[in-house]
N, C-alpha and C. Protein backbone atom coordinates (compact mmCIF):
# COMPACT_ATOMS: atom_id res chain seq x y z
N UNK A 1 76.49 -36.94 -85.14
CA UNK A 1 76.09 -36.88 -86.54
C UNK A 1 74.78 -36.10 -86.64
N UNK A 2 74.84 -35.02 -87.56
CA UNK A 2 73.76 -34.14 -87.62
C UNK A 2 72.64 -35.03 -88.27
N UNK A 3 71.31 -34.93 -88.33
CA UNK A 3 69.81 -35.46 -88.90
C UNK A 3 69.75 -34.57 -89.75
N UNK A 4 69.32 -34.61 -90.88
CA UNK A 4 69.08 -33.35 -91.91
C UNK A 4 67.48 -33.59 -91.93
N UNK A 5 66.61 -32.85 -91.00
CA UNK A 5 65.09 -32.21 -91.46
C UNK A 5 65.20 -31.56 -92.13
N UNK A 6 63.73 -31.52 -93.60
CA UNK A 6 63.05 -30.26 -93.96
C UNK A 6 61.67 -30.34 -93.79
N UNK A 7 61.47 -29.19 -93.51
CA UNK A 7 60.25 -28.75 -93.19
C UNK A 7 59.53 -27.25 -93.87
N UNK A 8 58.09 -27.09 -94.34
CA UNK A 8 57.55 -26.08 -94.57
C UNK A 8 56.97 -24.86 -93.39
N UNK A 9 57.07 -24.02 -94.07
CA UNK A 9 56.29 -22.62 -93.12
C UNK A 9 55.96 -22.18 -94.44
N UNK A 10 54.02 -22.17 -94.94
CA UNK A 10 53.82 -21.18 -95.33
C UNK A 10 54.04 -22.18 -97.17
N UNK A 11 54.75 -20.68 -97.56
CA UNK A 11 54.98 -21.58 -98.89
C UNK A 11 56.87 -21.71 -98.53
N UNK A 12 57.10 -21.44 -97.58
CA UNK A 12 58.59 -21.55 -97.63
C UNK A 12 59.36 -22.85 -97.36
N UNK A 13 60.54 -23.47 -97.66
CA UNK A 13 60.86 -25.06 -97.61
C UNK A 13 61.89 -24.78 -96.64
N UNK A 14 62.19 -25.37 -95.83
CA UNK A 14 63.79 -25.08 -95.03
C UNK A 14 64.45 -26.68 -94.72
N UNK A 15 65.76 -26.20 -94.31
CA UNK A 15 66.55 -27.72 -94.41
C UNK A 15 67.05 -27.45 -92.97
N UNK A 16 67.05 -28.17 -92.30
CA UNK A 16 67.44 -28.04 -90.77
C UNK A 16 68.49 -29.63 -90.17
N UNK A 17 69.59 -29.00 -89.69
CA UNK A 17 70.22 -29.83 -89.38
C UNK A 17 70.69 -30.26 -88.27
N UNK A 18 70.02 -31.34 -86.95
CA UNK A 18 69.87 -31.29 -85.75
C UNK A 18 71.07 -32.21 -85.43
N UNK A 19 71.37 -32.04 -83.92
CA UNK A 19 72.63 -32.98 -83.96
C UNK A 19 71.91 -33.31 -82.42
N UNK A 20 72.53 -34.04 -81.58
CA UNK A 20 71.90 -34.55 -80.27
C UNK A 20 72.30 -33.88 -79.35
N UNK A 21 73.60 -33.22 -79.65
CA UNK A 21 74.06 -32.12 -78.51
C UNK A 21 72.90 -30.86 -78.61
N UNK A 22 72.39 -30.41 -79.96
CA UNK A 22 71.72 -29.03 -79.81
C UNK A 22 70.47 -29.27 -79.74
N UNK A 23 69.90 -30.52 -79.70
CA UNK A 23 68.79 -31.10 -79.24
C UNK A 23 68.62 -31.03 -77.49
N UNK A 24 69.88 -31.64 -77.21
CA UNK A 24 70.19 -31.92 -75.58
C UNK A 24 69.89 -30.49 -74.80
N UNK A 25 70.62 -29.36 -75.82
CA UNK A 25 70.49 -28.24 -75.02
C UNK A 25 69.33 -27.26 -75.37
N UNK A 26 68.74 -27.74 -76.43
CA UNK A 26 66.84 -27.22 -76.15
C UNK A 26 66.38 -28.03 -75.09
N UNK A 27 66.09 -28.90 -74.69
CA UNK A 27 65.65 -29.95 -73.86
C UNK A 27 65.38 -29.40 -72.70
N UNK A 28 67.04 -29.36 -72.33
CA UNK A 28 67.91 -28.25 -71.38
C UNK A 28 67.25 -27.08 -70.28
N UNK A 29 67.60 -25.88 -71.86
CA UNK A 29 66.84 -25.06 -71.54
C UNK A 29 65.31 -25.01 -71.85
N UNK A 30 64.16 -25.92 -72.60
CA UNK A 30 63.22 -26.05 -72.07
C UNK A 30 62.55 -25.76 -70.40
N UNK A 31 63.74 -26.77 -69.82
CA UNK A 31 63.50 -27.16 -68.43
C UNK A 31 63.67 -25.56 -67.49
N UNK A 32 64.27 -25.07 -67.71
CA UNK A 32 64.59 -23.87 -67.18
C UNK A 32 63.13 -22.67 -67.31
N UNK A 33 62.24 -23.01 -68.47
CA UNK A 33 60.94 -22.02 -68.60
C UNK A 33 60.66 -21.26 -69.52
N UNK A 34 62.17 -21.43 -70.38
CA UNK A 34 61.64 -20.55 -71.52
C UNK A 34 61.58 -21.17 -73.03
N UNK A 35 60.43 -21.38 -73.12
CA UNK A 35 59.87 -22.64 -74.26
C UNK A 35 59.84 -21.78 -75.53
N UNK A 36 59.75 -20.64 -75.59
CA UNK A 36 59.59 -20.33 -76.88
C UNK A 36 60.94 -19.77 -77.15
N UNK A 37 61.74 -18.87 -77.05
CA UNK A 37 62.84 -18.76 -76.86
C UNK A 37 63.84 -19.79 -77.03
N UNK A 38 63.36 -20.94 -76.35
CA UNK A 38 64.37 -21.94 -76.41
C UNK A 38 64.02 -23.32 -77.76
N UNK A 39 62.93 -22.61 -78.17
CA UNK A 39 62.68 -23.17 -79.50
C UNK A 39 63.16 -22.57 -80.59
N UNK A 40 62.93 -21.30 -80.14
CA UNK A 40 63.53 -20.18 -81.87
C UNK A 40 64.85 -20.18 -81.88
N UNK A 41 65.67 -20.42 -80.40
CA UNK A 41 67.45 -20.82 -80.89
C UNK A 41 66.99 -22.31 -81.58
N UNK A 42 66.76 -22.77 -80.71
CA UNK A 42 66.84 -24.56 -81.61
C UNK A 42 66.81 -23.87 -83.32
N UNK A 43 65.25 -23.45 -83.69
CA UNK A 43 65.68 -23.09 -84.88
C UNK A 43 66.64 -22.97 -85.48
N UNK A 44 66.35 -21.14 -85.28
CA UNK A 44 67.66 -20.62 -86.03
C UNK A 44 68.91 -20.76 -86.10
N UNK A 45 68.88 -21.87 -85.27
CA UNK A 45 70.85 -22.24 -84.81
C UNK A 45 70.86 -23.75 -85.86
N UNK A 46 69.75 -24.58 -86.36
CA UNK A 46 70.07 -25.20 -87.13
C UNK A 46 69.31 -25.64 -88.41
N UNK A 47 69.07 -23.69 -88.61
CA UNK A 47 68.35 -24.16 -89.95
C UNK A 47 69.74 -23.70 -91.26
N UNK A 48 69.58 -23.98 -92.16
CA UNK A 48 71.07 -23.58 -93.16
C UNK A 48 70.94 -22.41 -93.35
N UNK A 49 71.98 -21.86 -93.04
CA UNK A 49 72.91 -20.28 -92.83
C UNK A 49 72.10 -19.92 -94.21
N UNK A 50 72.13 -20.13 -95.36
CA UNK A 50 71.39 -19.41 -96.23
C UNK A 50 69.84 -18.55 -95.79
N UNK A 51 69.50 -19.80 -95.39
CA UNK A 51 67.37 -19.49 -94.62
C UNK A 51 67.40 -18.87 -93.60
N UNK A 52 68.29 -18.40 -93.02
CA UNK A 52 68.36 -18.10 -91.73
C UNK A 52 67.51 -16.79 -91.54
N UNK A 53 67.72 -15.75 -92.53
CA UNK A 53 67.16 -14.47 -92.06
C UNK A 53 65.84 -14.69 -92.49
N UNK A 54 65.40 -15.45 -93.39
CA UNK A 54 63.93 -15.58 -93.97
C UNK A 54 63.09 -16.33 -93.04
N UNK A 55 63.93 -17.54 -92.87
CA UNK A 55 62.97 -17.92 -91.16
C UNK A 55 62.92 -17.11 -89.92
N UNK A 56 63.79 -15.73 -89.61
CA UNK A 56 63.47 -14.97 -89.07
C UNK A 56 62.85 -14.44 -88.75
N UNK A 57 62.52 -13.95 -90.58
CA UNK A 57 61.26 -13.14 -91.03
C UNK A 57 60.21 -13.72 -90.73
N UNK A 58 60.01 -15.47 -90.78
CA UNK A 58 59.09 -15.62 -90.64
C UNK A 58 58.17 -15.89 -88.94
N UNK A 59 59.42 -16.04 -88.49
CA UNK A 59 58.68 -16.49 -86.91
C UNK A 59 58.72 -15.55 -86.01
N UNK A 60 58.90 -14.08 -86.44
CA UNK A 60 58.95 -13.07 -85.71
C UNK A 60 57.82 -11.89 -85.27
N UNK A 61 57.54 -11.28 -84.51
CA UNK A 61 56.50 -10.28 -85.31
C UNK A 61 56.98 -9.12 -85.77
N UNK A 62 56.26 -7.95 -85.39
CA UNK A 62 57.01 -6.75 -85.53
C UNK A 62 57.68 -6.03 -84.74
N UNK A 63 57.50 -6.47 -83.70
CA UNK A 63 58.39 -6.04 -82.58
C UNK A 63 59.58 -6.87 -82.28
N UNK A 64 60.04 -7.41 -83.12
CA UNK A 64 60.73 -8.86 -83.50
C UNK A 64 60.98 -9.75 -82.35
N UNK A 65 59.66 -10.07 -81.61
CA UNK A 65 59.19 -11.22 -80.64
C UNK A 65 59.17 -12.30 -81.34
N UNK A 66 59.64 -13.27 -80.78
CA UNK A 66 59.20 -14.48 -81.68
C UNK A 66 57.57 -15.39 -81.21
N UNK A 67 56.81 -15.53 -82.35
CA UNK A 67 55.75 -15.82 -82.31
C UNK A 67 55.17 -16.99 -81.75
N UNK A 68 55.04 -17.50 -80.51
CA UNK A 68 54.45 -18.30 -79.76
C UNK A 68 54.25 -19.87 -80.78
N UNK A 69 53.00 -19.19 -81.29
CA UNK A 69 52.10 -20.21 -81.80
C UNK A 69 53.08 -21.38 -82.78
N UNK A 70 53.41 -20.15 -83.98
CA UNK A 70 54.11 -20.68 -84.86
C UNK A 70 55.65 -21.29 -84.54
N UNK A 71 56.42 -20.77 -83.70
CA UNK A 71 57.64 -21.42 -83.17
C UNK A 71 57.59 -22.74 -82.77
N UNK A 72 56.03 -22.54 -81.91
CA UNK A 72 56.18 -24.24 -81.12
C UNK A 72 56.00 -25.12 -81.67
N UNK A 73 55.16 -24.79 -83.41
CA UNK A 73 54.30 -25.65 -84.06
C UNK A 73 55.69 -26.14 -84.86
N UNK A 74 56.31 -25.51 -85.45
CA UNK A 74 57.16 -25.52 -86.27
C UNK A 74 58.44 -26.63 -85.02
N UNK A 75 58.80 -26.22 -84.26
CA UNK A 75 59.95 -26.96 -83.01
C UNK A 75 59.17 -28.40 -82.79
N UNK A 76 58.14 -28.54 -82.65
CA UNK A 76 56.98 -30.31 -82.45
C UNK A 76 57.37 -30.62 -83.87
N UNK A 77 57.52 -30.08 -84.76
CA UNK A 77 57.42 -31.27 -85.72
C UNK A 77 59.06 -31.27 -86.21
N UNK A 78 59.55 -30.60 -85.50
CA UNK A 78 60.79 -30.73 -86.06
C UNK A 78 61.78 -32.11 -84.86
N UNK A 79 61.08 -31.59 -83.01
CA UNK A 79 61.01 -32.81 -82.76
C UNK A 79 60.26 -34.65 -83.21
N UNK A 80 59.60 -34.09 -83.62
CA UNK A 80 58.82 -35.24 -84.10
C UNK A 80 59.44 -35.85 -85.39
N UNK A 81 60.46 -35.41 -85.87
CA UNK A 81 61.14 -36.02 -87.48
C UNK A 81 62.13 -36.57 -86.61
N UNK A 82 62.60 -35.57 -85.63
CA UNK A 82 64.17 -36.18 -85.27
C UNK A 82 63.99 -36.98 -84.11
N UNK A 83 63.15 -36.84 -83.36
CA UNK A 83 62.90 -38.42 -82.32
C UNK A 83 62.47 -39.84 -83.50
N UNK A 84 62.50 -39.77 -84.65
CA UNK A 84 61.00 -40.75 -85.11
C UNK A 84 61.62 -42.28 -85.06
N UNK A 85 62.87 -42.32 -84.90
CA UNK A 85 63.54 -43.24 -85.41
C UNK A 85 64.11 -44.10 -83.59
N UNK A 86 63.74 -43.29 -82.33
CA UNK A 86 64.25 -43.50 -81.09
C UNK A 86 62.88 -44.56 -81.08
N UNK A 87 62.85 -45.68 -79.86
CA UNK A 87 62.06 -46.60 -79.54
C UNK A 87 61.19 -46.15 -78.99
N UNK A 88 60.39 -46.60 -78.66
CA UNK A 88 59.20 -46.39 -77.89
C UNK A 88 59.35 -46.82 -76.26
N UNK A 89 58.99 -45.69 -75.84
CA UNK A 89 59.01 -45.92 -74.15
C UNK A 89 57.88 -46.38 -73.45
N UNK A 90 58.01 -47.61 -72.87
CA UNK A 90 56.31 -47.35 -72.07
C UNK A 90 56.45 -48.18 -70.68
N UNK A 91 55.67 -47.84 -69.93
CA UNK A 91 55.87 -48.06 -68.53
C UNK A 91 54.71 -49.65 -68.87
N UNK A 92 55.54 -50.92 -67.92
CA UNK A 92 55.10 -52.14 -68.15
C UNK A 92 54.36 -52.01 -66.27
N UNK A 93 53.16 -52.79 -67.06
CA UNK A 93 51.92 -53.07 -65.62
C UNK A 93 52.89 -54.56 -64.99
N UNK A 94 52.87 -54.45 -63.67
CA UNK A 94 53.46 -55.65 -62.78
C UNK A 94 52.16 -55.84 -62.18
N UNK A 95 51.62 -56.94 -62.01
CA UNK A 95 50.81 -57.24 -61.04
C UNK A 95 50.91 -57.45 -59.88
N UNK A 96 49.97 -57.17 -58.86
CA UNK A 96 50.07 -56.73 -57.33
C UNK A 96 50.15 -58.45 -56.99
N UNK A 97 49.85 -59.06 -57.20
CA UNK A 97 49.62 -60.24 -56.69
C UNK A 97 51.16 -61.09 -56.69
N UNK A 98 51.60 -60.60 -58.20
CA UNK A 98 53.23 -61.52 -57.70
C UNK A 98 54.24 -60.72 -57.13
N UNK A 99 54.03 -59.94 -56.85
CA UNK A 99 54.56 -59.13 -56.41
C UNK A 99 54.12 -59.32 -54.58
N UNK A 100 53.22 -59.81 -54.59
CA UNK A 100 52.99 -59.98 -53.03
C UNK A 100 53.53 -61.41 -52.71
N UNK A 101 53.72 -62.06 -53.65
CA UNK A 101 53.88 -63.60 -53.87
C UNK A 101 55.17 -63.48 -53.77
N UNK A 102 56.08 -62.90 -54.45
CA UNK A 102 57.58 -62.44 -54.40
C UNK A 102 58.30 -62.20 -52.86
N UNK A 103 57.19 -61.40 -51.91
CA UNK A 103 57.73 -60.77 -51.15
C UNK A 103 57.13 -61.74 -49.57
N UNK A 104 56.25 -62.56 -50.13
CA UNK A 104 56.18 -63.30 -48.68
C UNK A 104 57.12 -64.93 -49.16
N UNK A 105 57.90 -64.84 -50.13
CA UNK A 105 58.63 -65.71 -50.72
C UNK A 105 59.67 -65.88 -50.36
N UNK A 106 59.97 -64.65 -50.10
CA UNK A 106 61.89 -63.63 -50.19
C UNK A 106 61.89 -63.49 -48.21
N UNK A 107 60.92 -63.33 -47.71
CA UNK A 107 60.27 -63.66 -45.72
C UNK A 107 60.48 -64.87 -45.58
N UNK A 108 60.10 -65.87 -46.48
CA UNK A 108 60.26 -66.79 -45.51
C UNK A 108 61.43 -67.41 -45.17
């Protein structure tokens, strides 16, 4: 099931529609090295076919590179709408002590 983000660039509004597979495969290719690139597909692959060439316009330069700064800024908050609703992860402290208590427990 697609997430419907919108988000601004500028004075421009866009509607973006993420699904977990085309999330999975920015992620993906994140991992592989190419972060900006693999942000401007994320984009343009799910912003609505109407906006498409205008967000082009906008995250490109003139050499039609896509623009570092603004891609990544624009891809963080577009992760940041569509994670917002996943739990919170956090690594839990065990203490050394029962843990030593455990293990001359489990010896004897």
């Amino acid at each position: 099931m697609a997430q419907v983000i919108a988000l601004g660039v500028g004075t421009e509004a866009f509607e973006f529609k993420v699904t977990n597979g085309e999330y999975n495969k920015f992620v993906d290719r994140m991992a592989s090295g190419k972060s900006v690139q693999s942000a401007f597909n994320l984009l343009t692959a799910t912003v609505d076919i109407k906006q498409r060439a205008t967000l082009k316009d906008l995250l490109v330069d003139e050499e039609n590179q896509p623009q570092a700064k603004l891609v990544m800024d624009l891809v963080g908050e577009l992760t940041e709408a569509f994670t917002s609703d996943l739990p919170e992860v956090v690594k839990l402290q065990t203490s050394n002590s029962n843990s030593a208590d455990a293990m001359a427990t489990s010896n004897s």
